[in-house]
PDB file of N, CA and C in Angstrom:
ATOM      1  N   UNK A   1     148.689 126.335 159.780  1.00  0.00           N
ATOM      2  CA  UNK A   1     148.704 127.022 161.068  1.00  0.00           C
ATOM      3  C   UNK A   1     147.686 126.407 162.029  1.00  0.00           C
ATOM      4  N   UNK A   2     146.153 126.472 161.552  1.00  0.00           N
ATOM      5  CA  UNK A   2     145.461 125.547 162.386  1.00  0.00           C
ATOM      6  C   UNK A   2     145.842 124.547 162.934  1.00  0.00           C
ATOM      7  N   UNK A   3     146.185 123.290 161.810  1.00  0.00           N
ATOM      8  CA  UNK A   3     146.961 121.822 162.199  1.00  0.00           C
ATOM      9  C   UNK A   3     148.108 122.341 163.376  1.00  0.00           C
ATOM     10  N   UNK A   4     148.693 122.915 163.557  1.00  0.00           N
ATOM     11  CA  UNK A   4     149.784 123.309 164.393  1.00  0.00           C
ATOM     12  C   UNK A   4     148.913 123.656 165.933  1.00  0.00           C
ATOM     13  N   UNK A   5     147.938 124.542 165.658  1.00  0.00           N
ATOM     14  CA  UNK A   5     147.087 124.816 167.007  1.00  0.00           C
ATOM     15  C   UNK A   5     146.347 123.622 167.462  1.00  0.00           C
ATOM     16  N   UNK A   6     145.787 122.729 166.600  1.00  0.00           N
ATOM     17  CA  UNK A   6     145.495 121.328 166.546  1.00  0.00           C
ATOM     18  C   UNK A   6     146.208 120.278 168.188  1.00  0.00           C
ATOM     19  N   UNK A   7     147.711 120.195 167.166  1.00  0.00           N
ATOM     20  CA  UNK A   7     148.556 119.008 167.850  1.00  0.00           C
ATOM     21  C   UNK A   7     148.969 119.831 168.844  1.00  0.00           C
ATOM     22  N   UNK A   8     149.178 121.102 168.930  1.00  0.00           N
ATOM     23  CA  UNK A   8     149.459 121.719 170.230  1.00  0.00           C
ATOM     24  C   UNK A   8     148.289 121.520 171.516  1.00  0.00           C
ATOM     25  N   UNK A   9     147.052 121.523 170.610  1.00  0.00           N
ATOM     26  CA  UNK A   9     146.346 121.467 171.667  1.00  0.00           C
ATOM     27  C   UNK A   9     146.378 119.837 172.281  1.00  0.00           C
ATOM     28  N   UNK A  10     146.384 119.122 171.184  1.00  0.00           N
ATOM     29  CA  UNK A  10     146.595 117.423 172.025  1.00  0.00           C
ATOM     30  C   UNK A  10     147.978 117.305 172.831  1.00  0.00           C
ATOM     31  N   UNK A  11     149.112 118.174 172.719  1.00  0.00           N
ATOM     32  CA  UNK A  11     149.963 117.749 173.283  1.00  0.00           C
ATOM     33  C   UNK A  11     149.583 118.556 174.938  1.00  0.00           C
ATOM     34  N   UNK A  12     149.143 119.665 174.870  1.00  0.00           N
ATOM     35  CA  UNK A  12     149.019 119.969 176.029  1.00  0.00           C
ATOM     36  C   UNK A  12     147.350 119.809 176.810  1.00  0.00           C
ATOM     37  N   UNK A  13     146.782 119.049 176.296  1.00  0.00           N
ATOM     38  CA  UNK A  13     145.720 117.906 176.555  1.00  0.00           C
ATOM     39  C   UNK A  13     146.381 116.845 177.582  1.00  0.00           C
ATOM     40  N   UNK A  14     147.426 116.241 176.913  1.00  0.00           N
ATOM     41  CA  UNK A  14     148.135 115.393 177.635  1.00  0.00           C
ATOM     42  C   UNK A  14     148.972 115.454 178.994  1.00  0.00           C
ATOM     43  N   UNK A  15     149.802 116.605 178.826  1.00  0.00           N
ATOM     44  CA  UNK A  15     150.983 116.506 179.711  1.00  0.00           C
ATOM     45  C   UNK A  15     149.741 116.757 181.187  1.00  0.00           C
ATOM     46  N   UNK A  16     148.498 117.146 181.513  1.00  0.00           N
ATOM     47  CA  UNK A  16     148.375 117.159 182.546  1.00  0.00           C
ATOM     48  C   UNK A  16     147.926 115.546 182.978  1.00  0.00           C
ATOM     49  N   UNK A  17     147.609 114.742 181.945  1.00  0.00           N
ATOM     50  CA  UNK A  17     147.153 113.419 182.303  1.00  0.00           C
ATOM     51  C   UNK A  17     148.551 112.698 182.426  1.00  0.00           C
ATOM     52  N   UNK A  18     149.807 113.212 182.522  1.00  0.00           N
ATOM     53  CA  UNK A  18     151.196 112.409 182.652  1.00  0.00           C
ATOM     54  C   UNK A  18     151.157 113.005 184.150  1.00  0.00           C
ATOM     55  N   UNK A  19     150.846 114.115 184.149  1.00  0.00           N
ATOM     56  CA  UNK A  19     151.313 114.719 186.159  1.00  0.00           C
ATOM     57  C   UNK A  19     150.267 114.035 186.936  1.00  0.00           C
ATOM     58  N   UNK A  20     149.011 113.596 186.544  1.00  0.00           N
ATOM     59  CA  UNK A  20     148.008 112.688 187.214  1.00  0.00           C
ATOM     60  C   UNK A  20     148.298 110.928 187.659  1.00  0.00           C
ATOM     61  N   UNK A  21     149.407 110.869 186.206  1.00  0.00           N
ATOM     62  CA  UNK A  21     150.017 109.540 186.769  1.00  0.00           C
ATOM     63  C   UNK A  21     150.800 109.373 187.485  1.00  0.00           C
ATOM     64  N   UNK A  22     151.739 110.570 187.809  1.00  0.00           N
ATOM     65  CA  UNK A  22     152.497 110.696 188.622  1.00  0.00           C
ATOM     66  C   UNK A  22     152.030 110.903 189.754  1.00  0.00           C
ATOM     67  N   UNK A  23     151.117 111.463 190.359  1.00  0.00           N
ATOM     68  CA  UNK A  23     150.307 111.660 191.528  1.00  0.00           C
ATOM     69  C   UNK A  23     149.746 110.136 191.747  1.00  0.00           C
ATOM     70  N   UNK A  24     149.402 109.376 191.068  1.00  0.00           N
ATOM     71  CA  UNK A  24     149.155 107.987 191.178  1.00  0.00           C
ATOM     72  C   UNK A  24     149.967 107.161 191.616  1.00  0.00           C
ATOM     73  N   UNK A  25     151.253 106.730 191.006  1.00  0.00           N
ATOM     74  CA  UNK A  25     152.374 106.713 191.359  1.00  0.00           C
ATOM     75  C   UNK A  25     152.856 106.712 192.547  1.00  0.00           C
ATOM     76  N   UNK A  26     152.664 108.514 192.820  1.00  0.00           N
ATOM     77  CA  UNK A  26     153.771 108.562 194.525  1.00  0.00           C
ATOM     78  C   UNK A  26     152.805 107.992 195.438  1.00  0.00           C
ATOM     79  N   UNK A  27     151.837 107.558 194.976  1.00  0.00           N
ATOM     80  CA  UNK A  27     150.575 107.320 196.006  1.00  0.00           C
ATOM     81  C   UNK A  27     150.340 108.673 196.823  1.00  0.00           C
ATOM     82  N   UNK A  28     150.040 109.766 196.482  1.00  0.00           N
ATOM     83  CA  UNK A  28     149.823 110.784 196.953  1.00  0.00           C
ATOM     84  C   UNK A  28     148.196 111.331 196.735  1.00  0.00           C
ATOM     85  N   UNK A  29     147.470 110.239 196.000  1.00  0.00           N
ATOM     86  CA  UNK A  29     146.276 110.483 195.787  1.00  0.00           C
ATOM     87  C   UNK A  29     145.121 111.083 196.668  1.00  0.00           C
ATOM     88  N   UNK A  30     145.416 110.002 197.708  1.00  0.00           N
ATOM     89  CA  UNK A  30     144.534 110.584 198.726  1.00  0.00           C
ATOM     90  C   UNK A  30     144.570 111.695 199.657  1.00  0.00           C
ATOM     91  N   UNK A  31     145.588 112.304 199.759  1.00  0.00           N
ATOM     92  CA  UNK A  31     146.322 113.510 200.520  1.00  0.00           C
ATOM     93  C   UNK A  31     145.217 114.948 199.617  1.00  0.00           C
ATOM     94  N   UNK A  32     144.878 115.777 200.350  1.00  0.00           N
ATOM     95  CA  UNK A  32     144.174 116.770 200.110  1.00  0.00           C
ATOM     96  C   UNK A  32     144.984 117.418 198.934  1.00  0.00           C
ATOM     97  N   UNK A  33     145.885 117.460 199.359  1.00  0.00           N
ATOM     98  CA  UNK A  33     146.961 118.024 197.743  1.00  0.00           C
ATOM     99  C   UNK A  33     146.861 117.153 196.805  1.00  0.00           C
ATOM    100  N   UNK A  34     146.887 116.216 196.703  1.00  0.00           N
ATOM    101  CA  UNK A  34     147.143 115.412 195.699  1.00  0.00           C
ATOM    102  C   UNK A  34     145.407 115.269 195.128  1.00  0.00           C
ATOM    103  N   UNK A  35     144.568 115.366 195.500  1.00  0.00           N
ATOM    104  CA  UNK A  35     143.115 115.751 194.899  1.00  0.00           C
ATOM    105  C   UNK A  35     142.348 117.044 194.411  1.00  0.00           C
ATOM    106  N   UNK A  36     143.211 117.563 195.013  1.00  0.00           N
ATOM    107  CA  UNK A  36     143.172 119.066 194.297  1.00  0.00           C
ATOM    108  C   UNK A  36     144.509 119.473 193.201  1.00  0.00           C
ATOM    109  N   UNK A  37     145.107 118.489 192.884  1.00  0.00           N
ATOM    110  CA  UNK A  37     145.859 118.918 192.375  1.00  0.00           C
ATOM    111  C   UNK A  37     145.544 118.090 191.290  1.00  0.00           C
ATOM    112  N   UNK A  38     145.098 116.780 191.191  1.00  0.00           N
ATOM    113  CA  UNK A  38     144.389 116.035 190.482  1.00  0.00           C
ATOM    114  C   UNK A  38     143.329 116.890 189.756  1.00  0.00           C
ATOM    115  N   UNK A  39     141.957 117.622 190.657  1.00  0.00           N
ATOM    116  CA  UNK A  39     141.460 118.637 190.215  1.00  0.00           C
ATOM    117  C   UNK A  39     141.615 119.488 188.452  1.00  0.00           C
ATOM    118  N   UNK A  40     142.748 120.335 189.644  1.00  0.00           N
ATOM    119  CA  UNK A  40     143.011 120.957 188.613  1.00  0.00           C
ATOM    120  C   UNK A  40     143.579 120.311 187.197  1.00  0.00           C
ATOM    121  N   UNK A  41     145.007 119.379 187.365  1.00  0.00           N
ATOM    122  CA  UNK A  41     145.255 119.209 185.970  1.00  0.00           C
ATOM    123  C   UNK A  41     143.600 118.580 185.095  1.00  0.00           C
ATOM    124  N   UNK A  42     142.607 117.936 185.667  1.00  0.00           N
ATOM    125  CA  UNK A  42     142.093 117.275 184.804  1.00  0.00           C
ATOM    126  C   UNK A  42     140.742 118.113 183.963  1.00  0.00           C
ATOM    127  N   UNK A  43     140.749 119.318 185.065  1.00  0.00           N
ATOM    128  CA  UNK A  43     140.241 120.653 184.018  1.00  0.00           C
ATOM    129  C   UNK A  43     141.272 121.270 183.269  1.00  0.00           C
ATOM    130  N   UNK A  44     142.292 121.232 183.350  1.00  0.00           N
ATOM    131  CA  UNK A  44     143.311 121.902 182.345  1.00  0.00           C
ATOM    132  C   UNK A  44     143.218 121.179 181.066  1.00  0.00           C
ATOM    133  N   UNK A  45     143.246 119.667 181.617  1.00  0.00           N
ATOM    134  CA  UNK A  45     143.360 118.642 180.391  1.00  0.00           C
ATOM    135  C   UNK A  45     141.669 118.964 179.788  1.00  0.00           C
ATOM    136  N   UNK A  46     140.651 119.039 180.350  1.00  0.00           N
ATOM    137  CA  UNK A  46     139.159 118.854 179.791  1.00  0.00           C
ATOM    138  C   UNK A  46     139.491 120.162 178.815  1.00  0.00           C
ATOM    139  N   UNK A  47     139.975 121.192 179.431  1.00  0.00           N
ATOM    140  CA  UNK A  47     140.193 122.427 178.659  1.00  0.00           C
ATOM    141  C   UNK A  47     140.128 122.261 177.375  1.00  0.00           C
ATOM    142  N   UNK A  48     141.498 121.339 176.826  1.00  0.00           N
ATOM    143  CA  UNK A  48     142.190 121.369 175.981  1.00  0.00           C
ATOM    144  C   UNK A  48     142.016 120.738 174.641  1.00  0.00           C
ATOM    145  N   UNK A  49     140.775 119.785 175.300  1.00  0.00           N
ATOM    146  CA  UNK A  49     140.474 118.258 174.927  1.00  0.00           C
ATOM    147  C   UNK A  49     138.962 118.985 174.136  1.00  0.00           C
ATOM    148  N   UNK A  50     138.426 120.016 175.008  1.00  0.00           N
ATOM    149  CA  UNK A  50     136.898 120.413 174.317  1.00  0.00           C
ATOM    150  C   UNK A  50     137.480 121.443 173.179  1.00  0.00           C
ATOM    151  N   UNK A  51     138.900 121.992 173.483  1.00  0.00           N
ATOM    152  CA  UNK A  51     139.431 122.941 172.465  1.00  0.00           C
ATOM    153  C   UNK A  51     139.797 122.000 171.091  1.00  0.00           C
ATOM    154  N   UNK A  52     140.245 120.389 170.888  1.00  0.00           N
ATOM    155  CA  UNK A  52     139.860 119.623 170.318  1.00  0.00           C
ATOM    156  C   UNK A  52     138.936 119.627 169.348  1.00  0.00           C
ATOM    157  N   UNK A  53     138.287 119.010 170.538  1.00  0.00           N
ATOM    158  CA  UNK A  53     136.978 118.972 169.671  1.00  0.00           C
ATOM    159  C   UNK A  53     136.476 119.728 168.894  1.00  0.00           C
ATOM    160  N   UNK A  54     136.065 120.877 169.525  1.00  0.00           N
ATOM    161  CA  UNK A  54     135.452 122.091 168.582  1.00  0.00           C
ATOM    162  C   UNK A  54     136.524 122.286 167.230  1.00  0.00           C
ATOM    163  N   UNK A  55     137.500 122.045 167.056  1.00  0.00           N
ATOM    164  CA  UNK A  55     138.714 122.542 166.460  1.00  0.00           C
ATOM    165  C   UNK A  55     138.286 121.091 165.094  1.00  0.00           C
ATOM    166  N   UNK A  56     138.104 119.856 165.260  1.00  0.00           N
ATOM    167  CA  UNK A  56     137.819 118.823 164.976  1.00  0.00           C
ATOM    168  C   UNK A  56     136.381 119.069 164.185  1.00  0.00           C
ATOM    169  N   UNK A  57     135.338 119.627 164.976  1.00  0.00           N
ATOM    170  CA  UNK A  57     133.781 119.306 164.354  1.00  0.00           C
ATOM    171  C   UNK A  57     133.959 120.502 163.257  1.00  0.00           C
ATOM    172  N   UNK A  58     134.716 121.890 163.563  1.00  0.00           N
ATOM    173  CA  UNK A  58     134.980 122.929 162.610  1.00  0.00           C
ATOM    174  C   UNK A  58     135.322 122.786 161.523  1.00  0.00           C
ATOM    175  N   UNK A  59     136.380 121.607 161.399  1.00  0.00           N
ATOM    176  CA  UNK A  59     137.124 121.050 160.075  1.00  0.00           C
ATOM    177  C   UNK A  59     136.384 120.265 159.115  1.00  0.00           C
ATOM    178  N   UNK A  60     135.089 119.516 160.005  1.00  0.00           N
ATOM    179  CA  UNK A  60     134.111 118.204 159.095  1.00  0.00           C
ATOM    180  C   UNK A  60     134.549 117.275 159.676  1.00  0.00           C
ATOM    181  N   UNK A  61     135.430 117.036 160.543  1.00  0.00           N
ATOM    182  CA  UNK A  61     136.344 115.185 160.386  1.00  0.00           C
ATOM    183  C   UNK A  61     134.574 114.789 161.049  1.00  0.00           C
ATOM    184  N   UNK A  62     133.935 115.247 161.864  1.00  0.00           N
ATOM    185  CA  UNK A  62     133.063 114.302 162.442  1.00  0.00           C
ATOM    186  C   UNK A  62     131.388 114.429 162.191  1.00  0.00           C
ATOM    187  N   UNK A  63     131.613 114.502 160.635  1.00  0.00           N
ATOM    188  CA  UNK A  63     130.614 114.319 159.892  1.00  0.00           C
ATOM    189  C   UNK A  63     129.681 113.114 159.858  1.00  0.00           C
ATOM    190  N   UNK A  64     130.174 112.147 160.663  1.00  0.00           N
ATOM    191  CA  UNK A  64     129.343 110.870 160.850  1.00  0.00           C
ATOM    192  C   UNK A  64     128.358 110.913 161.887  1.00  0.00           C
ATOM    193  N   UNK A  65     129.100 111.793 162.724  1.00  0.00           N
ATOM    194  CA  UNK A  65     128.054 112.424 164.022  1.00  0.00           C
ATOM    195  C   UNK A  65     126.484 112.784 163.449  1.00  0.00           C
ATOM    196  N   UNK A  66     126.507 113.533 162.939  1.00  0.00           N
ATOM    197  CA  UNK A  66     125.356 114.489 162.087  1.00  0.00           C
ATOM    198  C   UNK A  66     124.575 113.737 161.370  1.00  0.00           C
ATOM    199  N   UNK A  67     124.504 112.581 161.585  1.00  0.00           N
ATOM    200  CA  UNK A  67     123.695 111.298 160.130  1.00  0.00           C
ATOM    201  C   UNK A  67     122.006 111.704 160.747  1.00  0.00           C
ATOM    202  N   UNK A  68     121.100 112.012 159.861  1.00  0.00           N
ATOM    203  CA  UNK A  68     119.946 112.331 159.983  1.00  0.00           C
ATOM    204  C   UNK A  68     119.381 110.897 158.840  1.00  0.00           C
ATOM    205  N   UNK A  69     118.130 110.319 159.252  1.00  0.00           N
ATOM    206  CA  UNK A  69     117.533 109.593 158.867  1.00  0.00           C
ATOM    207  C   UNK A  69     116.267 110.639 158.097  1.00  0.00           C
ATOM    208  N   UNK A  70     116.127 110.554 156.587  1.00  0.00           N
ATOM    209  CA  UNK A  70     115.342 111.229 155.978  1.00  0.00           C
ATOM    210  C   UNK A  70     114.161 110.456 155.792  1.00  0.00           C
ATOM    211  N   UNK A  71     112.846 111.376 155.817  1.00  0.00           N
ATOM    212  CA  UNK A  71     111.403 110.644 156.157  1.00  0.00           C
ATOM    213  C   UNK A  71     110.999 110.545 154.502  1.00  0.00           C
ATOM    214  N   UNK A  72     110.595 109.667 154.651  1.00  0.00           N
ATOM    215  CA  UNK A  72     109.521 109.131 153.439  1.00  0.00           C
ATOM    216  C   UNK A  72     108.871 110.671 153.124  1.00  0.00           C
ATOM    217  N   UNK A  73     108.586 111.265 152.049  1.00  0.00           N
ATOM    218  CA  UNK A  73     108.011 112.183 151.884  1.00  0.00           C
ATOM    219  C   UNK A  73     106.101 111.633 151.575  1.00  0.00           C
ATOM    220  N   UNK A  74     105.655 113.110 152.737  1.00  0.00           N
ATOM    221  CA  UNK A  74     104.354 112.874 152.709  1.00  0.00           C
ATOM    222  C   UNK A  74     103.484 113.326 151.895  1.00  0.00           C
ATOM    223  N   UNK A  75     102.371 112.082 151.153  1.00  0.00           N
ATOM    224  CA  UNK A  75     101.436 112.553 150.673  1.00  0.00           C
ATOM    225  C   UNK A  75     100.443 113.366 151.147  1.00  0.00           C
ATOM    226  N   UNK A  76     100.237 114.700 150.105  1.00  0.00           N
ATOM    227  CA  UNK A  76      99.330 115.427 150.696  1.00  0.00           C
ATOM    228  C   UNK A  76      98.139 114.843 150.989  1.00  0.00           C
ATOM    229  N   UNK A  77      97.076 115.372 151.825  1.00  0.00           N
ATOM    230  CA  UNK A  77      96.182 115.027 152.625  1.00  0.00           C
ATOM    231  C   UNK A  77      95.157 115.380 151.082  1.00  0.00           C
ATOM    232  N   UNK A  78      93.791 114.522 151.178  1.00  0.00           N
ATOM    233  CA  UNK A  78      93.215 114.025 149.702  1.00  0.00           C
ATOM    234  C   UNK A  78      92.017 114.775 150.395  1.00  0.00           C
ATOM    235  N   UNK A  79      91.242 115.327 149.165  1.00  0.00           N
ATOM    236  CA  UNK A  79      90.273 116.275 149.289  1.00  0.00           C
ATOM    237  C   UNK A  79      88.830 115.215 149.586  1.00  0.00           C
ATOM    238  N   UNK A  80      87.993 115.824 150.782  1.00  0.00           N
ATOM    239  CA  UNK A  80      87.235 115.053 151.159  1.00  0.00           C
ATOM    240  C   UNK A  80      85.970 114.826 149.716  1.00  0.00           C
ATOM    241  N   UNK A  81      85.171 114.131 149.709  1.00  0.00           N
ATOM    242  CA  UNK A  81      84.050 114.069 148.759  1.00  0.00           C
ATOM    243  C   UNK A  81      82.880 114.469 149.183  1.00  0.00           C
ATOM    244  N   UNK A  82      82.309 115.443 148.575  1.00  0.00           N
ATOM    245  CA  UNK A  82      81.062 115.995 148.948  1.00  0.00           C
ATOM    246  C   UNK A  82      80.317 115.201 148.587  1.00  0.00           C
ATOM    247  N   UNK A  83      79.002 115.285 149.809  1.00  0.00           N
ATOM    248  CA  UNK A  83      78.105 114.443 149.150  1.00  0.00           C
ATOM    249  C   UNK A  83      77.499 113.615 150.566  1.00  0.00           C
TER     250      UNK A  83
END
């Protein structure tokens, strides 16, 4: 069921970056509509894309992310000498 919410979410990740090419395309880019409309799909798409992710780091796949470099373990500090 997840995997299903998964590829749903990449597929509709996408379809707003296909209506952005199309706005590219008609050359309608620069027209106030066509930048607000740009706008919006590419928060619809960010939407979908951070729903991804989180969906992705939840599972482990990006366990390589997380690499911590472990420190030399420290010797305790040595008792001074009286005297």
């Amino acid at each position: 069921m997840l995997l299903v919410m998964l590829l749903l979410s990449i597929l509709l990740a996408l379809i707003p970056l296909v209506g952005i090419a199309w706005i590219v395309i008609t050359r309608s880019l620069t027209s106030v509509d066509g930048l607000f409309m740009s706008l919006i799909l590419l928060t619809l798409s960010g939407i979908f894309l951070l729903n991804v992710f989180f969906e992705i780091h939840a599972r482990g796949w990006l366990a390589f992310l997380h690499k911590t470099k472990t420190a030399p373990a420290k010797e305790p500090p040595r008792a001074k000498a009286a005297g």
